[in-house]
PDB file of N, CA and C in Angstrom:
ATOM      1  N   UNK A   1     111.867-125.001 -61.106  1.00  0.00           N
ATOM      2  CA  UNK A   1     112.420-126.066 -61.914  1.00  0.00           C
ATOM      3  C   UNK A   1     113.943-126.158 -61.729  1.00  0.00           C
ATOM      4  N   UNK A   2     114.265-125.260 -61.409  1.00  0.00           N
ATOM      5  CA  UNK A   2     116.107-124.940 -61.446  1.00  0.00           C
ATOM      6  C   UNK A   2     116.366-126.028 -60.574  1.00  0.00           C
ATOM      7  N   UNK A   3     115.645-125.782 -58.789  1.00  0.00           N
ATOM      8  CA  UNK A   3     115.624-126.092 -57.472  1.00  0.00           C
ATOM      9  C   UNK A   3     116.060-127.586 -57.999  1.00  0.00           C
ATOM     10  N   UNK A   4     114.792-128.423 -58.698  1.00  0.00           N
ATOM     11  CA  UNK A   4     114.735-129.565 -59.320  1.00  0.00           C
ATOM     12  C   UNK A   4     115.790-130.327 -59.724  1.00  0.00           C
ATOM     13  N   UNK A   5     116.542-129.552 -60.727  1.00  0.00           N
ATOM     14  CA  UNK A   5     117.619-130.271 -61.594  1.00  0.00           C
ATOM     15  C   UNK A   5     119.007-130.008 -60.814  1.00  0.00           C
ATOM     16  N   UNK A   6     119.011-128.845 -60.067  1.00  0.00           N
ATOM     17  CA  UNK A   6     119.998-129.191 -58.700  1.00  0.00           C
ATOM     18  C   UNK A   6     119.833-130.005 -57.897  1.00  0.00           C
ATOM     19  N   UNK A   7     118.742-130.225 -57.214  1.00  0.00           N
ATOM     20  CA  UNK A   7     118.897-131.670 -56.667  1.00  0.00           C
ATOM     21  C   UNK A   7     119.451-132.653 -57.507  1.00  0.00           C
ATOM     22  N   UNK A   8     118.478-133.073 -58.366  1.00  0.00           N
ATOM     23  CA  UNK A   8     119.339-133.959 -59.304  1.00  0.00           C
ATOM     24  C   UNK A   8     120.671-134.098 -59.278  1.00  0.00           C
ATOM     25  N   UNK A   9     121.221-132.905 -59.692  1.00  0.00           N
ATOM     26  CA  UNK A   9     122.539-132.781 -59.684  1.00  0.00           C
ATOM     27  C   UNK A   9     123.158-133.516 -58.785  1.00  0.00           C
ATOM     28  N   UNK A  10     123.323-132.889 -57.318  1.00  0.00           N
ATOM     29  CA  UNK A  10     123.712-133.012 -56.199  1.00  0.00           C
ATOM     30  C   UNK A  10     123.430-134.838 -55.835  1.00  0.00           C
ATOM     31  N   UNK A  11     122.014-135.469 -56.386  1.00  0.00           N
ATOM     32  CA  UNK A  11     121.987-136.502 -56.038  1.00  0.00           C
ATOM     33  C   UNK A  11     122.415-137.823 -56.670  1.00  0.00           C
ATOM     34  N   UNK A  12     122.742-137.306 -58.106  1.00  0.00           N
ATOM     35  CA  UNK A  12     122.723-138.154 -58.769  1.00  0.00           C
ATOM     36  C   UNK A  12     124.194-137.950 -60.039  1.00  0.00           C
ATOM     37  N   UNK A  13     124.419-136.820 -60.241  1.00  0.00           N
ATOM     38  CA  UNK A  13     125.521-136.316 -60.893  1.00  0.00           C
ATOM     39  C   UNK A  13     126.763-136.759 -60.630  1.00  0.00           C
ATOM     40  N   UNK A  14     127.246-137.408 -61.383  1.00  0.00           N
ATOM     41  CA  UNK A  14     128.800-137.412 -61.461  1.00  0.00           C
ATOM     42  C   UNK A  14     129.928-136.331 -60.590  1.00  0.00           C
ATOM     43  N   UNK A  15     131.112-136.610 -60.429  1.00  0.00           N
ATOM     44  CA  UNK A  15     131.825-135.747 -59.399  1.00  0.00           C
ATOM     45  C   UNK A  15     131.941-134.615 -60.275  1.00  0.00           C
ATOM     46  N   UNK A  16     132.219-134.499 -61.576  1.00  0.00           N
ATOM     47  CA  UNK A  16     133.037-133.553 -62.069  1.00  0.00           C
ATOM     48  C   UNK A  16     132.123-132.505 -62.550  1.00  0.00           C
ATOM     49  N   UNK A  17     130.580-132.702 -62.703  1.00  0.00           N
ATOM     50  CA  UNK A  17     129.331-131.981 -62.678  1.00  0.00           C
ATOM     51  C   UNK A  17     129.069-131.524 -61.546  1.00  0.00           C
ATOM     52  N   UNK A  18     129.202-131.881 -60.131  1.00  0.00           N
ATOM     53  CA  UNK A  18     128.884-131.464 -58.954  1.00  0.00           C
ATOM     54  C   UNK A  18     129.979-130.612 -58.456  1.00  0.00           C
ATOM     55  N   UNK A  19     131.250-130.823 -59.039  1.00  0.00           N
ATOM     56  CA  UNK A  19     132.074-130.069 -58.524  1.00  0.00           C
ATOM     57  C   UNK A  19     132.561-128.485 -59.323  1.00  0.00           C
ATOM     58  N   UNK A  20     131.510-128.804 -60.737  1.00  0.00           N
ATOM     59  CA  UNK A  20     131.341-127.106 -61.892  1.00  0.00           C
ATOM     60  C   UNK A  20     129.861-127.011 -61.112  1.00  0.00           C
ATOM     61  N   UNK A  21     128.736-127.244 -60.441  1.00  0.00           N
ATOM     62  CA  UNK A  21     127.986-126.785 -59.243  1.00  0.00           C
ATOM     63  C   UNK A  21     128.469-126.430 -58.320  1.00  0.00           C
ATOM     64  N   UNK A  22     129.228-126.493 -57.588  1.00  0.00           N
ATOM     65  CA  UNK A  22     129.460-126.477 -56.394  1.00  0.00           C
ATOM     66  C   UNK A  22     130.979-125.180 -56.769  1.00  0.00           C
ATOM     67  N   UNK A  23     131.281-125.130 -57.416  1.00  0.00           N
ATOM     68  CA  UNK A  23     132.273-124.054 -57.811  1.00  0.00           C
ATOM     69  C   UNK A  23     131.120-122.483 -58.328  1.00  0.00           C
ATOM     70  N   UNK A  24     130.222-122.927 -59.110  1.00  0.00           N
ATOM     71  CA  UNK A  24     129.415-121.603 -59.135  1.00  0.00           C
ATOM     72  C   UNK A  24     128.763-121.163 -58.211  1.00  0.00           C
ATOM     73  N   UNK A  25     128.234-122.296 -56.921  1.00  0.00           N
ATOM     74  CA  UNK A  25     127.695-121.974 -56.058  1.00  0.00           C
ATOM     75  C   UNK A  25     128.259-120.814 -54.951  1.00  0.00           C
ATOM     76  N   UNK A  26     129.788-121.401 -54.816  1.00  0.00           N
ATOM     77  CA  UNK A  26     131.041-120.565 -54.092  1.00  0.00           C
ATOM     78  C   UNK A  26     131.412-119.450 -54.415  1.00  0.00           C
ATOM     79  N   UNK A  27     131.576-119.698 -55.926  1.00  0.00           N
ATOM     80  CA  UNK A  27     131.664-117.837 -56.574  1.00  0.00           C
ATOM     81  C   UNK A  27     130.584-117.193 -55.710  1.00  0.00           C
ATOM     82  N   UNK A  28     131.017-116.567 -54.870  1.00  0.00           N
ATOM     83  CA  UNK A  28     129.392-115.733 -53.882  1.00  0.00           C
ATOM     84  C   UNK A  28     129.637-114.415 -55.037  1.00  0.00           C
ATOM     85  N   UNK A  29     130.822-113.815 -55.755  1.00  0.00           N
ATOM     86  CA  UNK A  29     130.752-112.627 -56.048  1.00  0.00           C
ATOM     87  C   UNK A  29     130.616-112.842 -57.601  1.00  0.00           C
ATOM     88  N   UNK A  30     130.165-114.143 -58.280  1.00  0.00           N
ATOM     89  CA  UNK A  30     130.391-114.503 -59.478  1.00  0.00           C
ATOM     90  C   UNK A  30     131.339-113.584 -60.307  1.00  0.00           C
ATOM     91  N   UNK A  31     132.405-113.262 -60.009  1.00  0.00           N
ATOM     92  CA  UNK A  31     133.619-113.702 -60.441  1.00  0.00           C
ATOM     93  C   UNK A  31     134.357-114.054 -61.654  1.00  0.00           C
ATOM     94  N   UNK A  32     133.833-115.409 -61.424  1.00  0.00           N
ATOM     95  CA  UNK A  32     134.918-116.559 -62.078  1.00  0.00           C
ATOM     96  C   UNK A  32     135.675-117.660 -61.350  1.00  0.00           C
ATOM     97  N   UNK A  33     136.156-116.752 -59.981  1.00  0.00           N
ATOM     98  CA  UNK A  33     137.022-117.244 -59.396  1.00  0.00           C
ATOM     99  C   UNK A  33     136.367-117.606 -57.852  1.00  0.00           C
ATOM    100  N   UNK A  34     137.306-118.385 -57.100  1.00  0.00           N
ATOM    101  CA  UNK A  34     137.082-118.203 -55.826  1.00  0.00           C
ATOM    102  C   UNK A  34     138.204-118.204 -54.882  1.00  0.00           C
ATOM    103  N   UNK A  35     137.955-116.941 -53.949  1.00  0.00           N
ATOM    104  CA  UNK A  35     138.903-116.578 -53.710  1.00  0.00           C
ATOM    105  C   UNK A  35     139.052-116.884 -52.160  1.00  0.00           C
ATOM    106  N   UNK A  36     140.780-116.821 -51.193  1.00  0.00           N
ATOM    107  CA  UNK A  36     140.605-117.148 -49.982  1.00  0.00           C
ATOM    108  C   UNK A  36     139.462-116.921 -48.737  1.00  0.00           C
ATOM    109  N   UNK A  37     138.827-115.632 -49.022  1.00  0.00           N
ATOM    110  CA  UNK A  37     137.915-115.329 -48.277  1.00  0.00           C
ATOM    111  C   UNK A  37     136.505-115.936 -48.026  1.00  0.00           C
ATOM    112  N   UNK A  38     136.005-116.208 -49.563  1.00  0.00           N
ATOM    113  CA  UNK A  38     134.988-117.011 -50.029  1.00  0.00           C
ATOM    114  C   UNK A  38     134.859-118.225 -49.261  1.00  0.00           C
ATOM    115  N   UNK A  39     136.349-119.234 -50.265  1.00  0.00           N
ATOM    116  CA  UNK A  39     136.707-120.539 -49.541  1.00  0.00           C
ATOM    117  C   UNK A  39     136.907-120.617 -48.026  1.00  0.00           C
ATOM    118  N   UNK A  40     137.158-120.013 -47.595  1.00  0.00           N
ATOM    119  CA  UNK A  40     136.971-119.648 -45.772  1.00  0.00           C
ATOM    120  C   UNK A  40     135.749-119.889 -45.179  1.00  0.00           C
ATOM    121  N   UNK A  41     135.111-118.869 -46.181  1.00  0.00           N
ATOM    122  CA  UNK A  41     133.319-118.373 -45.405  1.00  0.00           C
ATOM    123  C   UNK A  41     132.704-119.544 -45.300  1.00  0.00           C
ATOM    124  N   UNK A  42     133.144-120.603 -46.737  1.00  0.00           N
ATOM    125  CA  UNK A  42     132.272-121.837 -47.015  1.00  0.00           C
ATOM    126  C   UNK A  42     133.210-122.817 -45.721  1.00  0.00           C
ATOM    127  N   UNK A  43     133.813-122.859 -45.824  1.00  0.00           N
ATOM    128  CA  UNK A  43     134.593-123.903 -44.664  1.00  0.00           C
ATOM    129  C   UNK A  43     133.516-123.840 -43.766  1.00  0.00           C
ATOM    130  N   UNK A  44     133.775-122.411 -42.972  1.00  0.00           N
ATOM    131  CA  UNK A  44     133.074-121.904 -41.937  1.00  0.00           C
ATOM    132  C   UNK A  44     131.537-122.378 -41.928  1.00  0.00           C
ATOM    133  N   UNK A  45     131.324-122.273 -42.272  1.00  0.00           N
ATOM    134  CA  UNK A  45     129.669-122.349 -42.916  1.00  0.00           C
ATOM    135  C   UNK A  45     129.389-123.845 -42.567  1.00  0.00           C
ATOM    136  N   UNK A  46     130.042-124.719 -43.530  1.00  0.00           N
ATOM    137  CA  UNK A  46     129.598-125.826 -43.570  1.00  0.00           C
ATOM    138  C   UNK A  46     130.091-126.517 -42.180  1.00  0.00           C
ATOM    139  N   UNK A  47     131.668-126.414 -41.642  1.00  0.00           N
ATOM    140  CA  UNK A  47     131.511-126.834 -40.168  1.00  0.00           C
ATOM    141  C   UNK A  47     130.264-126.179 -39.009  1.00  0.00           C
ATOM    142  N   UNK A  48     130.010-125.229 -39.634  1.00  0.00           N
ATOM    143  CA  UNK A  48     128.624-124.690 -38.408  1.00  0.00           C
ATOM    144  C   UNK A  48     127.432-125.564 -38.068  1.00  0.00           C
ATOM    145  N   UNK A  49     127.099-125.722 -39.700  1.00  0.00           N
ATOM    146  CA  UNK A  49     126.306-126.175 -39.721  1.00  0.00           C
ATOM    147  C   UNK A  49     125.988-128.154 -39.701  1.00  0.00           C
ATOM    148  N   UNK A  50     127.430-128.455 -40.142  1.00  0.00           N
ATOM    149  CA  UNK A  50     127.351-129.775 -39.757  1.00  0.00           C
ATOM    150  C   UNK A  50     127.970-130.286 -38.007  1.00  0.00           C
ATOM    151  N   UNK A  51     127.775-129.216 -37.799  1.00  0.00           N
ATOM    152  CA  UNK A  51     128.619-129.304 -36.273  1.00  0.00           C
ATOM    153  C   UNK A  51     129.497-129.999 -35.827  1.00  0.00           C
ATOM    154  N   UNK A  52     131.098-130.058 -36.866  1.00  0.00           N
ATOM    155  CA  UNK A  52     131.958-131.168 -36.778  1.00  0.00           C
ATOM    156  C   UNK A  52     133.232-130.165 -35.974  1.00  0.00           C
ATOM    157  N   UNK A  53     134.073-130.436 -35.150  1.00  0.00           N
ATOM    158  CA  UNK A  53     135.379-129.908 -35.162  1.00  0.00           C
ATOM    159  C   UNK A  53     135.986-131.001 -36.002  1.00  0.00           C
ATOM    160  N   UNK A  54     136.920-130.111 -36.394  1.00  0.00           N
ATOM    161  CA  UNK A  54     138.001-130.601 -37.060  1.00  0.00           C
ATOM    162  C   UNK A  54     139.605-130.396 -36.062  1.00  0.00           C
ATOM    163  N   UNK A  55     140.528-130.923 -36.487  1.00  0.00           N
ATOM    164  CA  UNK A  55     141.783-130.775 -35.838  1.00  0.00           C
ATOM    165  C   UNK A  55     142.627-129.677 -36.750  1.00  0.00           C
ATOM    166  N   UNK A  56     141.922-129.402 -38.080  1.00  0.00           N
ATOM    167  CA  UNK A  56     142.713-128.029 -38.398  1.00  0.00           C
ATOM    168  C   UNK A  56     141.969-127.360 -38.415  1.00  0.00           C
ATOM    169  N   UNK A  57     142.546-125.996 -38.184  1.00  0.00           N
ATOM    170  CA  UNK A  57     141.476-124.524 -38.183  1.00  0.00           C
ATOM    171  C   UNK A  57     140.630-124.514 -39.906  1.00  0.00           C
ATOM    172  N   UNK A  58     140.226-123.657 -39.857  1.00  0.00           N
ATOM    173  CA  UNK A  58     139.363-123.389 -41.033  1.00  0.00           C
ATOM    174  C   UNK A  58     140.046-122.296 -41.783  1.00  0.00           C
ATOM    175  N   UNK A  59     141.333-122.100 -41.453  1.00  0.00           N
ATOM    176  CA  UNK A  59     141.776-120.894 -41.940  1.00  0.00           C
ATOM    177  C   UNK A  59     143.236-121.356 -42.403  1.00  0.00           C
ATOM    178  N   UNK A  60     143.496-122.751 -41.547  1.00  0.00           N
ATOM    179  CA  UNK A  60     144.474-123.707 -41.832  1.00  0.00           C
ATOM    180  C   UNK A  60     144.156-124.257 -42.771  1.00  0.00           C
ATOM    181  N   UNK A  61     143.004-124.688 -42.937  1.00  0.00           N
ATOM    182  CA  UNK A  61     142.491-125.826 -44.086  1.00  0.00           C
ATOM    183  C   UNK A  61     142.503-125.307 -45.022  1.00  0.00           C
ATOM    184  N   UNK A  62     141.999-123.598 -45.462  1.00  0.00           N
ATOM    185  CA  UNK A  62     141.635-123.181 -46.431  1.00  0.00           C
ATOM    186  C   UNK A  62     143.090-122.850 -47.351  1.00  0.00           C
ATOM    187  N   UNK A  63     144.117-122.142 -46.246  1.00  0.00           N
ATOM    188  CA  UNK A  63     145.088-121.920 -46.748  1.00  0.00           C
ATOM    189  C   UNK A  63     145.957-122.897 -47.253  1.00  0.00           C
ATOM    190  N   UNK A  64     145.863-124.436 -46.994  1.00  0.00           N
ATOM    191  CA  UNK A  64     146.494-125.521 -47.426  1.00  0.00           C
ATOM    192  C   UNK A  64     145.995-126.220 -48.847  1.00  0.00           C
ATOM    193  N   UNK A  65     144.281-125.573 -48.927  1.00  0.00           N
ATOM    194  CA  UNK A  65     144.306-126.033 -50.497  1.00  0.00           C
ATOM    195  C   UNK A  65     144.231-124.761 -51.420  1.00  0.00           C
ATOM    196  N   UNK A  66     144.700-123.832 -50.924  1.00  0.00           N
ATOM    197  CA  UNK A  66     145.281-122.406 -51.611  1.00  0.00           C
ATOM    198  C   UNK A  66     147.111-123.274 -52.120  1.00  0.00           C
ATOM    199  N   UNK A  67     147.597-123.567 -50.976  1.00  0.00           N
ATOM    200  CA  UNK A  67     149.030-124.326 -51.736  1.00  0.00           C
ATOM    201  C   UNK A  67     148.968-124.950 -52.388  1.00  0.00           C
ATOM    202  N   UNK A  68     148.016-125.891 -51.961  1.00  0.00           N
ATOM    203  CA  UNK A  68     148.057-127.223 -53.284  1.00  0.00           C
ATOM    204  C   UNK A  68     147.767-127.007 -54.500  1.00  0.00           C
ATOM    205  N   UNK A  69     146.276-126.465 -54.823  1.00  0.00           N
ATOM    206  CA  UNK A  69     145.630-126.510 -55.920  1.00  0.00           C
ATOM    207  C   UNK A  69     145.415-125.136 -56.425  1.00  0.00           C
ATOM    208  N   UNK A  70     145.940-123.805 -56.041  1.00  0.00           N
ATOM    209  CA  UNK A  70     146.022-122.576 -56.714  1.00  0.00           C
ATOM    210  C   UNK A  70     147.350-122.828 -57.623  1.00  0.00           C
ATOM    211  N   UNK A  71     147.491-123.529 -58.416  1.00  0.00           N
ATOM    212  CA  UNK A  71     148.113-123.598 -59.740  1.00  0.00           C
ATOM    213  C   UNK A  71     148.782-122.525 -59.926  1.00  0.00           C
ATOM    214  N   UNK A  72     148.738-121.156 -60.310  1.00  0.00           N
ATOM    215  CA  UNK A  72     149.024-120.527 -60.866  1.00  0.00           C
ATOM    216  C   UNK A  72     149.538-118.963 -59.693  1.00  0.00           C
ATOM    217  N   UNK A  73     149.279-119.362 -58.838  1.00  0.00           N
ATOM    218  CA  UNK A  73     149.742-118.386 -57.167  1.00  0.00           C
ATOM    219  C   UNK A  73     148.694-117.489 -57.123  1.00  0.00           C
ATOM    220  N   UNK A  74     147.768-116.962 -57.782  1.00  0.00           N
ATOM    221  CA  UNK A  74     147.007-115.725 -58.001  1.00  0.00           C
ATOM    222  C   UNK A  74     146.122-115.767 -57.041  1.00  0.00           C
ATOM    223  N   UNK A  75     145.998-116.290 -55.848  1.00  0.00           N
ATOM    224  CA  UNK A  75     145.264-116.007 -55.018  1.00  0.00           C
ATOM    225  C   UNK A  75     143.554-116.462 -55.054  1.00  0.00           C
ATOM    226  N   UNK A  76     143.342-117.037 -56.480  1.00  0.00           N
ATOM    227  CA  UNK A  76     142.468-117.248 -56.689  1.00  0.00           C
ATOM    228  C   UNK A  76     142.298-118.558 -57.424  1.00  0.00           C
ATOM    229  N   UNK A  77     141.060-119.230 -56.763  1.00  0.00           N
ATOM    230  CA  UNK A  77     140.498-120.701 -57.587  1.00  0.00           C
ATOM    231  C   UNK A  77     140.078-120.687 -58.959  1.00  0.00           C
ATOM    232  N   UNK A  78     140.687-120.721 -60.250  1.00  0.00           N
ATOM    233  CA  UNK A  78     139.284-120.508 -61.810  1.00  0.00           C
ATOM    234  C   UNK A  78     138.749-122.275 -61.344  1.00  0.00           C
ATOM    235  N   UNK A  79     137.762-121.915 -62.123  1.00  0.00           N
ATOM    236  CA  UNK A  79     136.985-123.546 -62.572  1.00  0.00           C
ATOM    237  C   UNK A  79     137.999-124.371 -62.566  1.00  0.00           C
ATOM    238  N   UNK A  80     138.955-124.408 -63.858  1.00  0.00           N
ATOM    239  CA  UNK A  80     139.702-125.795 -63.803  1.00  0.00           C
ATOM    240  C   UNK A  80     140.452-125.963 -62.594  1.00  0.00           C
ATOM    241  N   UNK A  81     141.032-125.562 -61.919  1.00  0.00           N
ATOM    242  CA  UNK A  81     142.266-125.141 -60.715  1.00  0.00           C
ATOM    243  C   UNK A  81     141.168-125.820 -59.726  1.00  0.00           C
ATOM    244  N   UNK A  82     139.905-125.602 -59.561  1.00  0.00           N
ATOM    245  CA  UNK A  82     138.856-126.196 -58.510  1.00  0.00           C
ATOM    246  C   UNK A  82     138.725-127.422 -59.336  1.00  0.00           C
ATOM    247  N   UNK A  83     138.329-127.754 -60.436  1.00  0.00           N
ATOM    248  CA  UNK A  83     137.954-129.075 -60.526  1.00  0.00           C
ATOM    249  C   UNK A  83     139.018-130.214 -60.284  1.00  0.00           C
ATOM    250  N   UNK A  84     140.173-129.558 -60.827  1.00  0.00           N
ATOM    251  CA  UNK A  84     141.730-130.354 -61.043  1.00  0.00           C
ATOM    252  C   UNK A  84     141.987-130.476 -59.729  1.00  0.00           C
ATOM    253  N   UNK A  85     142.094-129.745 -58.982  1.00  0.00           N
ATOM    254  CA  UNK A  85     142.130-129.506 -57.498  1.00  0.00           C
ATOM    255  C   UNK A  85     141.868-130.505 -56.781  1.00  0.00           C
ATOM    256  N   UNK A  86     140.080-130.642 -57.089  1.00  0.00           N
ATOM    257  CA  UNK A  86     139.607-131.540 -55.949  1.00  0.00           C
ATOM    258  C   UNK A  86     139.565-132.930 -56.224  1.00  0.00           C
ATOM    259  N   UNK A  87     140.261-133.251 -57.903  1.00  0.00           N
ATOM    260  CA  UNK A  87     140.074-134.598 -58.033  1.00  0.00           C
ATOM    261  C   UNK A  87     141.429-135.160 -57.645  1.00  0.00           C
ATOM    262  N   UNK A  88     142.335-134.432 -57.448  1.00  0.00           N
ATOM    263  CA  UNK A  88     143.934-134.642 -56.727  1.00  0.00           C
ATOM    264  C   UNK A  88     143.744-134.478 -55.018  1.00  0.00           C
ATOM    265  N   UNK A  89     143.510-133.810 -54.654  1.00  0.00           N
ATOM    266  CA  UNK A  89     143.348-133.565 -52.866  1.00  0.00           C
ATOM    267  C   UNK A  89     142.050-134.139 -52.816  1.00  0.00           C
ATOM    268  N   UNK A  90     142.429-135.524 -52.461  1.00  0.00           N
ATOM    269  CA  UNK A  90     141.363-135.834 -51.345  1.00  0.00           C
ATOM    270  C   UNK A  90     140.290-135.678 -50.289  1.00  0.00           C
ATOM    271  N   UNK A  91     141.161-134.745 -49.396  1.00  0.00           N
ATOM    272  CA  UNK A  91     141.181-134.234 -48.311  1.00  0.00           C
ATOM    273  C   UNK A  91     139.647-133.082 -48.798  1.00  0.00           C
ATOM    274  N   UNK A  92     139.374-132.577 -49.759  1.00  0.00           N
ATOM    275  CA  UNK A  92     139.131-131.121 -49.878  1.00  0.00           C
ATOM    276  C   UNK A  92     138.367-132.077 -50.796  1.00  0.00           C
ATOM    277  N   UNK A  93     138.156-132.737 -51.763  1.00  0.00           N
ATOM    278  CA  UNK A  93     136.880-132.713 -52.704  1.00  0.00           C
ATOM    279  C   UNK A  93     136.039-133.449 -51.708  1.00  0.00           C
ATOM    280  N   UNK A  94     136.084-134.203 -50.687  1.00  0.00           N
ATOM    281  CA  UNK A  94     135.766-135.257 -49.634  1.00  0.00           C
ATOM    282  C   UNK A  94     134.557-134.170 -49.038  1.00  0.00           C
ATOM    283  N   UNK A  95     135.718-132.863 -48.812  1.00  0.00           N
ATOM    284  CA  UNK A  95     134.857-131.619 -47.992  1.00  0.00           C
ATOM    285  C   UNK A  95     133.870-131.309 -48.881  1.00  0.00           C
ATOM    286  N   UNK A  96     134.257-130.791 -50.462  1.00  0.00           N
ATOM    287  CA  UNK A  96     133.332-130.233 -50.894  1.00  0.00           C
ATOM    288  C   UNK A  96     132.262-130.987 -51.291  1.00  0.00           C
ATOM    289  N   UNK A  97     132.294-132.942 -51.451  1.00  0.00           N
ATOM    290  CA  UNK A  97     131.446-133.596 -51.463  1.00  0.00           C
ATOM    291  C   UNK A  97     130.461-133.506 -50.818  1.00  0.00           C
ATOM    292  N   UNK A  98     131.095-133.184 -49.327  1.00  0.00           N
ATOM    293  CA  UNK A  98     129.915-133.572 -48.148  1.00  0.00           C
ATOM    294  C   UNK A  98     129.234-132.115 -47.399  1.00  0.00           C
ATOM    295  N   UNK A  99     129.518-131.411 -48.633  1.00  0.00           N
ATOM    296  CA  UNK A  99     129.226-129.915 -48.251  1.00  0.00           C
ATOM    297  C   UNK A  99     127.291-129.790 -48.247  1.00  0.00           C
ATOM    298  N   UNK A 100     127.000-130.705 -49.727  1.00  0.00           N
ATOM    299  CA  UNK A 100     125.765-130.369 -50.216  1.00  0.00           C
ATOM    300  C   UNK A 100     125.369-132.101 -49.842  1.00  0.00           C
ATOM    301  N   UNK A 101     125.989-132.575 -49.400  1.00  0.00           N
ATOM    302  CA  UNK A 101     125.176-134.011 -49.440  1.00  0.00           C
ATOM    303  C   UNK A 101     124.161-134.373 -48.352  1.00  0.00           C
ATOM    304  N   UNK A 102     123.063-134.481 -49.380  1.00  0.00           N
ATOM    305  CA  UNK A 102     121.736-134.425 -49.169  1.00  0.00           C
ATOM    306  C   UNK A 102     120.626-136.262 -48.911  1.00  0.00           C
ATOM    307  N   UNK A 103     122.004-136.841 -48.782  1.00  0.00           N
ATOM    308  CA  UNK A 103     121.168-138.632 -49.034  1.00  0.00           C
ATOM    309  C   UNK A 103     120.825-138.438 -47.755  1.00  0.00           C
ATOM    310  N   UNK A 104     121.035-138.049 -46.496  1.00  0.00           N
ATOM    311  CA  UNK A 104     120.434-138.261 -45.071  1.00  0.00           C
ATOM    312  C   UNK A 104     119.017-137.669 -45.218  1.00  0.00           C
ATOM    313  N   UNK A 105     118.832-136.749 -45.636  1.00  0.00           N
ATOM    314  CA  UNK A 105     117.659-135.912 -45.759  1.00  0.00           C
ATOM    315  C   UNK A 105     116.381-136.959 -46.598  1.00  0.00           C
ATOM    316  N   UNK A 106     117.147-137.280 -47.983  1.00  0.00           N
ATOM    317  CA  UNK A 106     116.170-138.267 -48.781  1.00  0.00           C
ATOM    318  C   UNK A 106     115.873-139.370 -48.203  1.00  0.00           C
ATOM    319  N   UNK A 107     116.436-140.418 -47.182  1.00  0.00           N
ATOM    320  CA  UNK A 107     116.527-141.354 -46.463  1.00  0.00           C
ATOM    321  C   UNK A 107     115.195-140.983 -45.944  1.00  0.00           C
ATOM    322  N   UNK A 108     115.636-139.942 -44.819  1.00  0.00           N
ATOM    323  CA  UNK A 108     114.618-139.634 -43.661  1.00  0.00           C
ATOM    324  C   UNK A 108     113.018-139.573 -44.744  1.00  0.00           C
ATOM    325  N   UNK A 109     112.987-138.543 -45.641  1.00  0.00           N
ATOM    326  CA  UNK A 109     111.821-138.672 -46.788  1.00  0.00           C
ATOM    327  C   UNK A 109     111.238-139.624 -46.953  1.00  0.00           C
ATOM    328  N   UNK A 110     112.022-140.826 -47.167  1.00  0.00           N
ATOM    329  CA  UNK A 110     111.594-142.130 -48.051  1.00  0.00           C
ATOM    330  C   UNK A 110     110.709-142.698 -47.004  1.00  0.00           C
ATOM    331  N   UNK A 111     111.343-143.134 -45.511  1.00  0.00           N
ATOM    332  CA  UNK A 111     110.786-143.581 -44.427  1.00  0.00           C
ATOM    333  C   UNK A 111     110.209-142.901 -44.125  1.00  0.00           C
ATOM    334  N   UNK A 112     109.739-142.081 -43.982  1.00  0.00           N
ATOM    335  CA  UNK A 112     108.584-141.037 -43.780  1.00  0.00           C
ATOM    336  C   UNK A 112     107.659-141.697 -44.352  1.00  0.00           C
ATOM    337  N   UNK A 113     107.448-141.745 -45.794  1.00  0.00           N
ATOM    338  CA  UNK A 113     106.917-141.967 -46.354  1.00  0.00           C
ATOM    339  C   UNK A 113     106.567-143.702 -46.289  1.00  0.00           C
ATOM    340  N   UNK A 114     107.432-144.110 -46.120  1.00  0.00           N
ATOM    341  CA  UNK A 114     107.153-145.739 -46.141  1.00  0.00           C
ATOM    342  C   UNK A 114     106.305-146.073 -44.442  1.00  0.00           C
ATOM    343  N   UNK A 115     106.322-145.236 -43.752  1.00  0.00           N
ATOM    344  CA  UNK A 115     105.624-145.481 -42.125  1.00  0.00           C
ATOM    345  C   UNK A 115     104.509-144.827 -41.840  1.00  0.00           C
ATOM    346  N   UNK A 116     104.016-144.098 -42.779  1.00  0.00           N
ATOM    347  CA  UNK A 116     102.902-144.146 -43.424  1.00  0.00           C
ATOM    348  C   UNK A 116     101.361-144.742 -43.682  1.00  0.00           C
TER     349      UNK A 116
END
């Protein structure tokens, strides 16, 4: 049922609900926080798997919304610092939007289903 209402989430949820998902999801060490290493792994991760280069490194990128949106210098993301974060940098809620976005997948489903 969880599986369920995360989709939901992800498909249908508002930014600022997907982005307190998508912040617990990142806590890999639940935390609280998320920290440079984490935010790295996920960079990493998600360029792998969406097989995009980018023109900045992943270690560039990560460390540039460590400047912007680590508020407070501590090395670490809390909840608000990620939510506040990504609704100011563009650049980075754009990423973490298209981290979990799942409409290509439901598309392919639907027509599946409609050719049938």
């Amino acid at each position: 049922m969880e599986y369920v209402a995360a989709l939901s989430l992800v498909l249908r949820g508002k930014m600022e609900q997907k982005l307190r998902w998508y912040f617990k999801l990142y806590d890999v060490d639940g935390n609280g926080c998320i920290d440079r290493h984490e935010l790295l792994n996920i960079i990493k991760a998600m360029r792998a798997i969406n097989g995009t280069h980018q023109d900045q490194s992943a270690e560039d990128f990560t460390n540039r919304v460590f400047d912007k949106i680590d508020i407070n210098g501590d090395g670490e993301l809390s909840l608000p610092e990620f939510v506040e974060g990504a609704k100011k940098d563009n650049e980075f809620c754009e990423v973490m939007m298209k981290s979990l976005d799942l409409s290509h997948i439901v598309a392919m489903i639907h027509n599946r289903r409609h050719s049938v």
